[in-house]
Protein backbone atom coordinates (compact mmCIF):
# COMPACT_ATOMS: atom_id res chain seq x y z
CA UNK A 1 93.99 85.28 93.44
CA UNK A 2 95.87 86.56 96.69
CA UNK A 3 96.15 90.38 95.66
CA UNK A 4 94.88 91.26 99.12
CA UNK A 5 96.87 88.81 101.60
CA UNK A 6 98.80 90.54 103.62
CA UNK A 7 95.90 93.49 104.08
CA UNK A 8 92.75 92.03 105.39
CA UNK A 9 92.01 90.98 108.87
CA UNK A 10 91.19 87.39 108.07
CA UNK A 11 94.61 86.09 106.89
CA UNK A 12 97.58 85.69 109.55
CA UNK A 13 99.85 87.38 107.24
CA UNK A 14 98.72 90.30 108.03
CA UNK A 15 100.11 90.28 111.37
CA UNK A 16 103.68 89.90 109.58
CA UNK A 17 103.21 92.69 107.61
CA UNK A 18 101.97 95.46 110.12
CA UNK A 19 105.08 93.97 112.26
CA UNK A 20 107.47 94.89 108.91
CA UNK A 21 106.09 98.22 108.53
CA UNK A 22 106.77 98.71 111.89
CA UNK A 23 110.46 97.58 112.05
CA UNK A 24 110.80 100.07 108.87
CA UNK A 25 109.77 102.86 110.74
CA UNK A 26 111.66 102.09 114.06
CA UNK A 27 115.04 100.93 111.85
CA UNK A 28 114.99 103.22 108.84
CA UNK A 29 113.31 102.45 105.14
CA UNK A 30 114.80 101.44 102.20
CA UNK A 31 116.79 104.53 101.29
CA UNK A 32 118.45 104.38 104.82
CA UNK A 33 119.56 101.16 104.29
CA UNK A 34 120.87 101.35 100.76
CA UNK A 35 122.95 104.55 101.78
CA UNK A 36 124.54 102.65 105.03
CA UNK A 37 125.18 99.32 102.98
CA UNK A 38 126.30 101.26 99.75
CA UNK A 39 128.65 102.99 102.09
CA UNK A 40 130.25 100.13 104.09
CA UNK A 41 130.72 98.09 100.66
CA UNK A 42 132.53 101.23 99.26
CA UNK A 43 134.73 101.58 102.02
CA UNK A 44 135.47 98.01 101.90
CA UNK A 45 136.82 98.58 98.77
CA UNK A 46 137.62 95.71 96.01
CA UNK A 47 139.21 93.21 98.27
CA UNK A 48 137.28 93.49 101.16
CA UNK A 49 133.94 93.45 100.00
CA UNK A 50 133.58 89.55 100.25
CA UNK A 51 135.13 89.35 103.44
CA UNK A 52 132.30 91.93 104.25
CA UNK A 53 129.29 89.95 103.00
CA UNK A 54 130.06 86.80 104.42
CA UNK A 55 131.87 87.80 107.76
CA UNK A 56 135.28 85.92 106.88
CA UNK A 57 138.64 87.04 106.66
């Protein structure tokens, strides 16, 4: 089992996972980020919400 990769010293993903946390605190959480996408795809509207996602006209 791998319930504790990610937390102990011993495995390198560790050092990916401190680096996340960190980039969540410096760049907002997941609430942030689902008000500020929620918003841009709502102001996109119906016919501009692909155009959105994928950068193309």
């Amino acid at each position: 089992m791998h319930g504790a990769i990610g937390f102990t010293r011993e495995h390198a993903l560790r050092l990916v996972t401190t680096r996340l946390w960190a980039w969540r605190d410096e760049d907002g959480d997941e609430a942030f980020w689902n008000d500020r996408v929620g918003a841009a795809a709502l102001d996109a509207g119906a016919d501009g919400l692909w155009p959105l996602v994928t950068g193309r006209p």
